[in-house]
N, C-alpha and C. Protein backbone atom coordinates (compact mmCIF):
# COMPACT_ATOMS: atom_id res chain seq x y z
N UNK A 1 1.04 0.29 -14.69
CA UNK A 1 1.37 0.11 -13.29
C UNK A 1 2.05 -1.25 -13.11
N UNK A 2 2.70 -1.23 -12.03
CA UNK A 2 3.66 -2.71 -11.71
C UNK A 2 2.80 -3.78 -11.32
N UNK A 3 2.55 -3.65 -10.23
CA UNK A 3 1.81 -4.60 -9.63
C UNK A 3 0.25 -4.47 -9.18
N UNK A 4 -0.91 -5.15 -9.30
CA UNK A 4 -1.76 -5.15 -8.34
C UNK A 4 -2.09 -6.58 -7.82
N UNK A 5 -3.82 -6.03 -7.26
CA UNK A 5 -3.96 -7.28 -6.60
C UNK A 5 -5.79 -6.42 -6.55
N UNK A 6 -6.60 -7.90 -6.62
CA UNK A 6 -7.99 -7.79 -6.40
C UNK A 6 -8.08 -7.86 -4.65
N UNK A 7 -9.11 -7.19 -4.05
CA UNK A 7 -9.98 -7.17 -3.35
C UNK A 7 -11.31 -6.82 -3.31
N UNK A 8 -12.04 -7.96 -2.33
CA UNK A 8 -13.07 -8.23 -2.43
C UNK A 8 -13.94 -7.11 -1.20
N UNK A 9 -14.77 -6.12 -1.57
CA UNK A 9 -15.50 -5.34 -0.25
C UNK A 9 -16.40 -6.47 0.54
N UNK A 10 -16.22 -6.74 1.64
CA UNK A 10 -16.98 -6.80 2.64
C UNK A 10 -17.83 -5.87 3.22
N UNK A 11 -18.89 -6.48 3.84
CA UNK A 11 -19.83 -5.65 4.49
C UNK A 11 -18.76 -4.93 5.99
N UNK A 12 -17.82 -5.32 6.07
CA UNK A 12 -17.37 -4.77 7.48
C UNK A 12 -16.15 -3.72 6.87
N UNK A 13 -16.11 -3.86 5.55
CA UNK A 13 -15.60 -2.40 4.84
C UNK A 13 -16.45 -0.87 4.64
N UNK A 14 -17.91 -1.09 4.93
CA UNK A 14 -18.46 -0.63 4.56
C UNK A 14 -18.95 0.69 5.72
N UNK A 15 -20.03 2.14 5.43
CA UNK A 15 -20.61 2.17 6.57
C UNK A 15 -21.97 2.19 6.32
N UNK A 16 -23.27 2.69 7.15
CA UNK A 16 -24.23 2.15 6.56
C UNK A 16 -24.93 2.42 5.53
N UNK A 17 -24.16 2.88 4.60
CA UNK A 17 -25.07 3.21 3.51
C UNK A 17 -24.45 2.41 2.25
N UNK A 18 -23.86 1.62 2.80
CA UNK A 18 -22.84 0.53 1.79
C UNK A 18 -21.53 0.65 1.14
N UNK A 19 -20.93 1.93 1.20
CA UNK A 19 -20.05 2.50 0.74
C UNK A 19 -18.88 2.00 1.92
N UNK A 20 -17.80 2.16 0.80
CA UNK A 20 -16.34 1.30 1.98
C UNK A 20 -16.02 3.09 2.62
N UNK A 21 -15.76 2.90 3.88
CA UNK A 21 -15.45 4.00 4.99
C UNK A 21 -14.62 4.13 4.68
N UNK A 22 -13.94 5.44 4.53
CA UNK A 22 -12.89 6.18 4.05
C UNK A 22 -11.96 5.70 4.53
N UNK A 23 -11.60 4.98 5.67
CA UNK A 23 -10.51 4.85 6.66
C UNK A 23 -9.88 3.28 6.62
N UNK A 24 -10.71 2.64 5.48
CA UNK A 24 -10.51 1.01 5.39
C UNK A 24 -9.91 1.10 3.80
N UNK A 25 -9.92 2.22 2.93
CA UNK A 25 -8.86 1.91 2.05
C UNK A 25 -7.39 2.08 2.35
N UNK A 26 -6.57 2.57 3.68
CA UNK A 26 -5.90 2.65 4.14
C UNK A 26 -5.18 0.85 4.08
N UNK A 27 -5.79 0.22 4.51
CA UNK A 27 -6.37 -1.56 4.83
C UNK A 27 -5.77 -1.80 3.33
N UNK A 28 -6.64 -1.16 2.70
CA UNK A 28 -6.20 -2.04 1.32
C UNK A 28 -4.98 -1.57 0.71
N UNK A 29 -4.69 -0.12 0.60
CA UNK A 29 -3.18 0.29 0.47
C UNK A 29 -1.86 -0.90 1.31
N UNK A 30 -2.41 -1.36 2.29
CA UNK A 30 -1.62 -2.09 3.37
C UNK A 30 -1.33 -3.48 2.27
N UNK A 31 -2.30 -3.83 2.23
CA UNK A 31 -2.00 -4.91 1.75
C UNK A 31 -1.56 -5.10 0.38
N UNK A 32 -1.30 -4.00 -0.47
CA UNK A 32 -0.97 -4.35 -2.27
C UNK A 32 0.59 -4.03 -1.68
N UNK A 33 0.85 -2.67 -0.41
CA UNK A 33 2.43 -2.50 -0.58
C UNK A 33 2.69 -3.99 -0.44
N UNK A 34 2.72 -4.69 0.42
CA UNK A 34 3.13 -5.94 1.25
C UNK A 34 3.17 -7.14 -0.05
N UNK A 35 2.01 -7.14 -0.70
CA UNK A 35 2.40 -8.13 -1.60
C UNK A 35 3.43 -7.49 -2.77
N UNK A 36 3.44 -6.28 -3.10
CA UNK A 36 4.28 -5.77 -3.94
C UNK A 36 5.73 -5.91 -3.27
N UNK A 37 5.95 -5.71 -2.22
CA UNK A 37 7.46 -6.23 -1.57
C UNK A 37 7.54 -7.52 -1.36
N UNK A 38 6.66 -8.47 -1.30
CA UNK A 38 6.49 -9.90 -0.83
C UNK A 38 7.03 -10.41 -2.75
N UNK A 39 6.59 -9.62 -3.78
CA UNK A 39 6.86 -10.40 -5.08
C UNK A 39 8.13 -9.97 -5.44
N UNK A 40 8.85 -9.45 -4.75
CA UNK A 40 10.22 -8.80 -4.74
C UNK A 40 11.33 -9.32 -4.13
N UNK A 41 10.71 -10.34 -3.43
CA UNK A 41 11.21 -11.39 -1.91
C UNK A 41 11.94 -10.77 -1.15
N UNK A 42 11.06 -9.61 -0.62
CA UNK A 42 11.19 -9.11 0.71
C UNK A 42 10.05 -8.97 0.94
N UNK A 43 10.54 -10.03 3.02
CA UNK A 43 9.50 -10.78 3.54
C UNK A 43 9.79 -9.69 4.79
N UNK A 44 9.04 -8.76 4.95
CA UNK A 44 8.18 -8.31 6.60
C UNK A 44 8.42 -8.55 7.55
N UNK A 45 8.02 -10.21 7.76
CA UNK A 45 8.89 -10.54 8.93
C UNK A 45 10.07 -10.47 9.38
N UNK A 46 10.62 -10.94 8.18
CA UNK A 46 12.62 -11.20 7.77
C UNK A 46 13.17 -9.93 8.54
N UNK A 47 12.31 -8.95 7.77
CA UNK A 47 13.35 -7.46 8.06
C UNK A 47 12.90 -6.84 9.64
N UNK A 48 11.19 -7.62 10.32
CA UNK A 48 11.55 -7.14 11.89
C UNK A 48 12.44 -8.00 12.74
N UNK A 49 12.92 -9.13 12.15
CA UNK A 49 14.02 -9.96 12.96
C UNK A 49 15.45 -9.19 12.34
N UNK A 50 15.25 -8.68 11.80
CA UNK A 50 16.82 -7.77 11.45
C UNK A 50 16.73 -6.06 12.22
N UNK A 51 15.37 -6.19 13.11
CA UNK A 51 15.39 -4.70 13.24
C UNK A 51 15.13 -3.42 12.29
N UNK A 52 14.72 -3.66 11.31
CA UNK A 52 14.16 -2.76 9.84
C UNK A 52 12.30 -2.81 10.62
N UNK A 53 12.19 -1.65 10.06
CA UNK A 53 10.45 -1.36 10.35
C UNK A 53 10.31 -0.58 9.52
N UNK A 54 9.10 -0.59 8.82
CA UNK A 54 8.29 0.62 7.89
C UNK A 54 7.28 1.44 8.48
N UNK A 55 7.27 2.74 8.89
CA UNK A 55 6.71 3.64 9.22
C UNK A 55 5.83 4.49 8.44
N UNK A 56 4.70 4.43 8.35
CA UNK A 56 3.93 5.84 7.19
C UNK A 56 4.36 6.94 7.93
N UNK A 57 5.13 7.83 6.99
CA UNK A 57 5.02 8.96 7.47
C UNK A 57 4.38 9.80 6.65
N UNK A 58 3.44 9.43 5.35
CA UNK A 58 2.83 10.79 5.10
C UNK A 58 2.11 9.70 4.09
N UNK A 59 0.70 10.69 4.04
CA UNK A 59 0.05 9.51 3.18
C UNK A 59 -1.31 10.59 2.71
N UNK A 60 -1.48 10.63 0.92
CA UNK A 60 -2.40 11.09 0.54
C UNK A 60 -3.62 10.19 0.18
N UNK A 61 -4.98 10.45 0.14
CA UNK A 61 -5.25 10.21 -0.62
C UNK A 61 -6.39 11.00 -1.86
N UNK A 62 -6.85 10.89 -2.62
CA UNK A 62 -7.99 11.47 -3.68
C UNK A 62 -8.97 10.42 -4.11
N UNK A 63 -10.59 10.55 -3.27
CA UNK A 63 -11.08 10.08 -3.62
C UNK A 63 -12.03 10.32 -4.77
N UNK A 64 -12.40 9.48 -6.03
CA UNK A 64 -12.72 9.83 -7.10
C UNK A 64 -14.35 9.44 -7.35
N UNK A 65 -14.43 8.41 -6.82
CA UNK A 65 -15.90 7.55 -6.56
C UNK A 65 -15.85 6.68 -5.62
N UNK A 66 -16.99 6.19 -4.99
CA UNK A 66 -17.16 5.57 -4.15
C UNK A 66 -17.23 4.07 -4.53
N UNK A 67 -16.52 2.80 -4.27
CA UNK A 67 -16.70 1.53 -3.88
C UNK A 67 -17.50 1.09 -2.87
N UNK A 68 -18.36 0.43 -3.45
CA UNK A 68 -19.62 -0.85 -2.54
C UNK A 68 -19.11 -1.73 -1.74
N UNK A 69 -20.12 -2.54 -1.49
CA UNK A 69 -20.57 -3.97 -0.49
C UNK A 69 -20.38 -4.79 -1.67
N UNK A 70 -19.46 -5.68 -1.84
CA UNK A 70 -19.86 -6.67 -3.17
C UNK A 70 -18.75 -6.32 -4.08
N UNK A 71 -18.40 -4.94 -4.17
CA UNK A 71 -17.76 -4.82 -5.01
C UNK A 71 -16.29 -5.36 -5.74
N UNK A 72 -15.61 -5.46 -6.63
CA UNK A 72 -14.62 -5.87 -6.53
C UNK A 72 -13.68 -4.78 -6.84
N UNK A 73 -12.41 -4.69 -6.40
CA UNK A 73 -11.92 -3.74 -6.93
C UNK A 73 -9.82 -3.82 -7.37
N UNK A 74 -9.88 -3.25 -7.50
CA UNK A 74 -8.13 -3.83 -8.07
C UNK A 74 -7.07 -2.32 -7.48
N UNK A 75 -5.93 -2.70 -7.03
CA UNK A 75 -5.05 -1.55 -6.18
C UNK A 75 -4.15 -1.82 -7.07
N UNK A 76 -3.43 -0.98 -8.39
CA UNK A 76 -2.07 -1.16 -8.38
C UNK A 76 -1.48 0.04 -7.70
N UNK A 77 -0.05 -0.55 -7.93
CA UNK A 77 1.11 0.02 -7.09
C UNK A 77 2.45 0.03 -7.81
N UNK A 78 2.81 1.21 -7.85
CA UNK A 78 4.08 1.14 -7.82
C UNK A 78 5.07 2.34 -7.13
N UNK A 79 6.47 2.18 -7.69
CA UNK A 79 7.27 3.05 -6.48
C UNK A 79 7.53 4.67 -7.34
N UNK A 80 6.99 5.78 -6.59
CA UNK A 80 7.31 6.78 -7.20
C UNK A 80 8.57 7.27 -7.01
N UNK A 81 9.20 6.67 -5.82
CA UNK A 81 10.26 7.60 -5.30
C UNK A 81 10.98 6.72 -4.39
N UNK A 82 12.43 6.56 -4.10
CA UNK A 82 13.15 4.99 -3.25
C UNK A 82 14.08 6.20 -2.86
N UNK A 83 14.98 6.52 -1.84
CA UNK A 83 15.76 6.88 -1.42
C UNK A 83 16.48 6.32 -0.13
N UNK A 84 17.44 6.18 0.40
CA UNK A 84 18.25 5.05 1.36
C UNK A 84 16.80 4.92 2.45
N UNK A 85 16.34 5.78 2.88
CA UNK A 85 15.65 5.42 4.38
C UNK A 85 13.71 5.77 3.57
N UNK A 86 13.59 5.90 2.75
CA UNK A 86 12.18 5.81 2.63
C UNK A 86 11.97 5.59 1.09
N UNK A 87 10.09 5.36 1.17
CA UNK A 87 9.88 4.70 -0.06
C UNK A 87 8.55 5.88 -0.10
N UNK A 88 8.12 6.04 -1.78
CA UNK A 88 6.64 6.51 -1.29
C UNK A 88 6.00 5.97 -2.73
N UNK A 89 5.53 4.74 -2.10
CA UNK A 89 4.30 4.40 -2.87
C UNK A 89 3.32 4.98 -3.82
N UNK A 90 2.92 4.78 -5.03
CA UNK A 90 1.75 5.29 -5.77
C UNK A 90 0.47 4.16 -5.90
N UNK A 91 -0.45 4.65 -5.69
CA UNK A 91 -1.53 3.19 -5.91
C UNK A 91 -2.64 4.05 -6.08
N UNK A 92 -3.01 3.07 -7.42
CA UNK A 92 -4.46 3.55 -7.94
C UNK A 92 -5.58 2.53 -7.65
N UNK A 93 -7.11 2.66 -7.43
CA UNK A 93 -7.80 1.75 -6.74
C UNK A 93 -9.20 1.99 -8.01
N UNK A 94 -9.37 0.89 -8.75
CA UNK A 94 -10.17 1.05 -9.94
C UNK A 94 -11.19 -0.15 -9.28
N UNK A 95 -12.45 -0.11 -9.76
CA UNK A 95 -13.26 -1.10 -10.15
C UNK A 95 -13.04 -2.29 -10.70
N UNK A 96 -13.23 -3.30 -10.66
CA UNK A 96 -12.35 -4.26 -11.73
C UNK A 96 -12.93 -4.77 -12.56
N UNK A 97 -14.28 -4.86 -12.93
CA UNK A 97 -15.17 -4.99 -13.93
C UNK A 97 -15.03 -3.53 -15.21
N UNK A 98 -15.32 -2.65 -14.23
CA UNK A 98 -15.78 -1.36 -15.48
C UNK A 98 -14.05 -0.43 -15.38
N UNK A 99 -13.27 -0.83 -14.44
CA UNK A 99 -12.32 -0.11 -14.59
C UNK A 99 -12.15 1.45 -14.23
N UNK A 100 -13.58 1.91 -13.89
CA UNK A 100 -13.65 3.26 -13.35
C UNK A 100 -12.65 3.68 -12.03
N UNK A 101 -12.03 4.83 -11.93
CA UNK A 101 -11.20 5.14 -10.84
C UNK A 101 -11.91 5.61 -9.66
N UNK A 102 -11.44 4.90 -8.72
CA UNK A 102 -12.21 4.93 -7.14
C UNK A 102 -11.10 5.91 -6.71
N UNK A 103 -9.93 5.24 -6.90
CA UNK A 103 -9.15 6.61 -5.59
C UNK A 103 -8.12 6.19 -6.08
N UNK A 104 -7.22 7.61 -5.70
CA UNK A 104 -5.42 7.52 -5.76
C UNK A 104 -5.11 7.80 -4.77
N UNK A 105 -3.25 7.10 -4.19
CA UNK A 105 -3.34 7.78 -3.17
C UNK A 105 -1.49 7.55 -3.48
N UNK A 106 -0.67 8.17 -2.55
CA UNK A 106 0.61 8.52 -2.29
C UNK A 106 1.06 8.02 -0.99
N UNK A 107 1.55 7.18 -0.60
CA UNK A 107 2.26 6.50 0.28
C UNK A 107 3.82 6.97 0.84
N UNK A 108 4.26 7.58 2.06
CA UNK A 108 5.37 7.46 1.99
C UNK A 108 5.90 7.05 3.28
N UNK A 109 6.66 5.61 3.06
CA UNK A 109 7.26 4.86 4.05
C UNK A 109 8.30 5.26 4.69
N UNK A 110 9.08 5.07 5.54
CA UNK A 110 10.18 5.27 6.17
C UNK A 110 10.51 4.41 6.90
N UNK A 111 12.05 4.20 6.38
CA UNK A 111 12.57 3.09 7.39
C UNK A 111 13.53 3.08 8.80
N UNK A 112 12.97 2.56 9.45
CA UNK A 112 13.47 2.96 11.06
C UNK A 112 13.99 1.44 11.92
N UNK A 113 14.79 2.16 12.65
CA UNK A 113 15.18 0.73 13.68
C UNK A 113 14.21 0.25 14.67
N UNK A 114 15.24 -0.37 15.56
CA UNK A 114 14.17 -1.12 16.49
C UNK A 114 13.97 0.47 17.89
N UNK A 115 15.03 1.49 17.94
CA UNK A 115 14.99 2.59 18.20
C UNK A 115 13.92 3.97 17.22
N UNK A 116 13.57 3.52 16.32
CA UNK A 116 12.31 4.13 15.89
C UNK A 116 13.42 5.48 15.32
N UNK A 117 14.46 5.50 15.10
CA UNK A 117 15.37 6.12 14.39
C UNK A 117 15.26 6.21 12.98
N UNK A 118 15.72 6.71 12.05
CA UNK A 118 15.95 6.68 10.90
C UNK A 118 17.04 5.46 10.04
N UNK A 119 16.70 4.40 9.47
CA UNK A 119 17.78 3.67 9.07
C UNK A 119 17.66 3.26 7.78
N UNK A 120 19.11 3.12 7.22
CA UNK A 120 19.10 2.61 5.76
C UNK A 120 18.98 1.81 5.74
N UNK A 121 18.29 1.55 4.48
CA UNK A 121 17.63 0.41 3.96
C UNK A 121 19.13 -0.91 3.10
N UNK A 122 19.24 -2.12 3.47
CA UNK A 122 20.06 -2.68 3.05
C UNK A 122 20.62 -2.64 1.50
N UNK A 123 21.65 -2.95 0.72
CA UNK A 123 21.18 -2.59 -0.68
C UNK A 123 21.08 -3.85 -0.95
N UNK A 124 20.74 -4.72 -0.24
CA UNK A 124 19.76 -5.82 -0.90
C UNK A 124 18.19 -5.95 -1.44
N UNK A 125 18.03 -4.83 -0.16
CA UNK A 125 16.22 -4.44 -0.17
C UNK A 125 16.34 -3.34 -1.24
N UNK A 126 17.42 -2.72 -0.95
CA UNK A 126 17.20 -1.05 -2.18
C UNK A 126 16.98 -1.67 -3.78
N UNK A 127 17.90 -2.60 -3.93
CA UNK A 127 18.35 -3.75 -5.11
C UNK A 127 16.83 -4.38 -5.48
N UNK A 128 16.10 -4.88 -4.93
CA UNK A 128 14.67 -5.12 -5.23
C UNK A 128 13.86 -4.81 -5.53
N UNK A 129 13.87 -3.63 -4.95
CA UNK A 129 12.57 -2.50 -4.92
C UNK A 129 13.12 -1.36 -6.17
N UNK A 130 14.20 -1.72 -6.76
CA UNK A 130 14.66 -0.57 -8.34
C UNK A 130 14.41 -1.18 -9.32
């Protein structure tokens, strides 16, 4: 895989039986795309002052085991698929001690204006992300 990144579970990841709520690995998908485009030097901000926005428009995931309170765990990422106006992410979410697989999931972005339209992606950004 290309890139990851550790995260740490919090108790406010969790629900009460300690397990991270299905709806907060979403959270962590968020944050490996962002640094995976951030190590690419494309900056988020940059592209909403140019009018570029990333939209999920479709998003799997497969959960395999459950992640704790405490736990640590590792997201890589990389790009399965780039085409002018969308991207769709792959990211696997392992344990980071024992390496066991928590979840996969399929990401697919789309890029839109400040009209929430469909727009191509610059080939500066396309140029980065290949």
């Amino acid at each position: 895989m290309d890139d990851s990144i550790d995260i740490r579970v919090y108790y406010e990841d969790t629900d009460c039986g300690g397990v991270v709520y299905y709806g907060k690995y979403l959270g962590f998908l968020e944050r490996a795309r962002t640094l995976y485009m951030e190590n690419r030097g494309i900056k988020i901000t940059g592209l909403m002052l140019e009018g570029v926005w990333f939209v999920v428009a479709d998003v799997h995931i497969h959960y395999h085991k459950p992640a704790k309170y405490a736990d640590i765990i590792t997201v890589h990422t990389e790009i399965a698929e780039l085409s002018f106006a969308s991207i769709v992410f792959k990211h696997r979410i392992e344990h980071k001690d024992t390496e066991a697989l928590i979840a996969t999931a399929e990401v697919k972005l789309a890029t839109v204006g400040n009209d929430l339209r469909p727009k191509r992606m610059t080939e500066k950004m396309s140029a980065a992300l290949k």
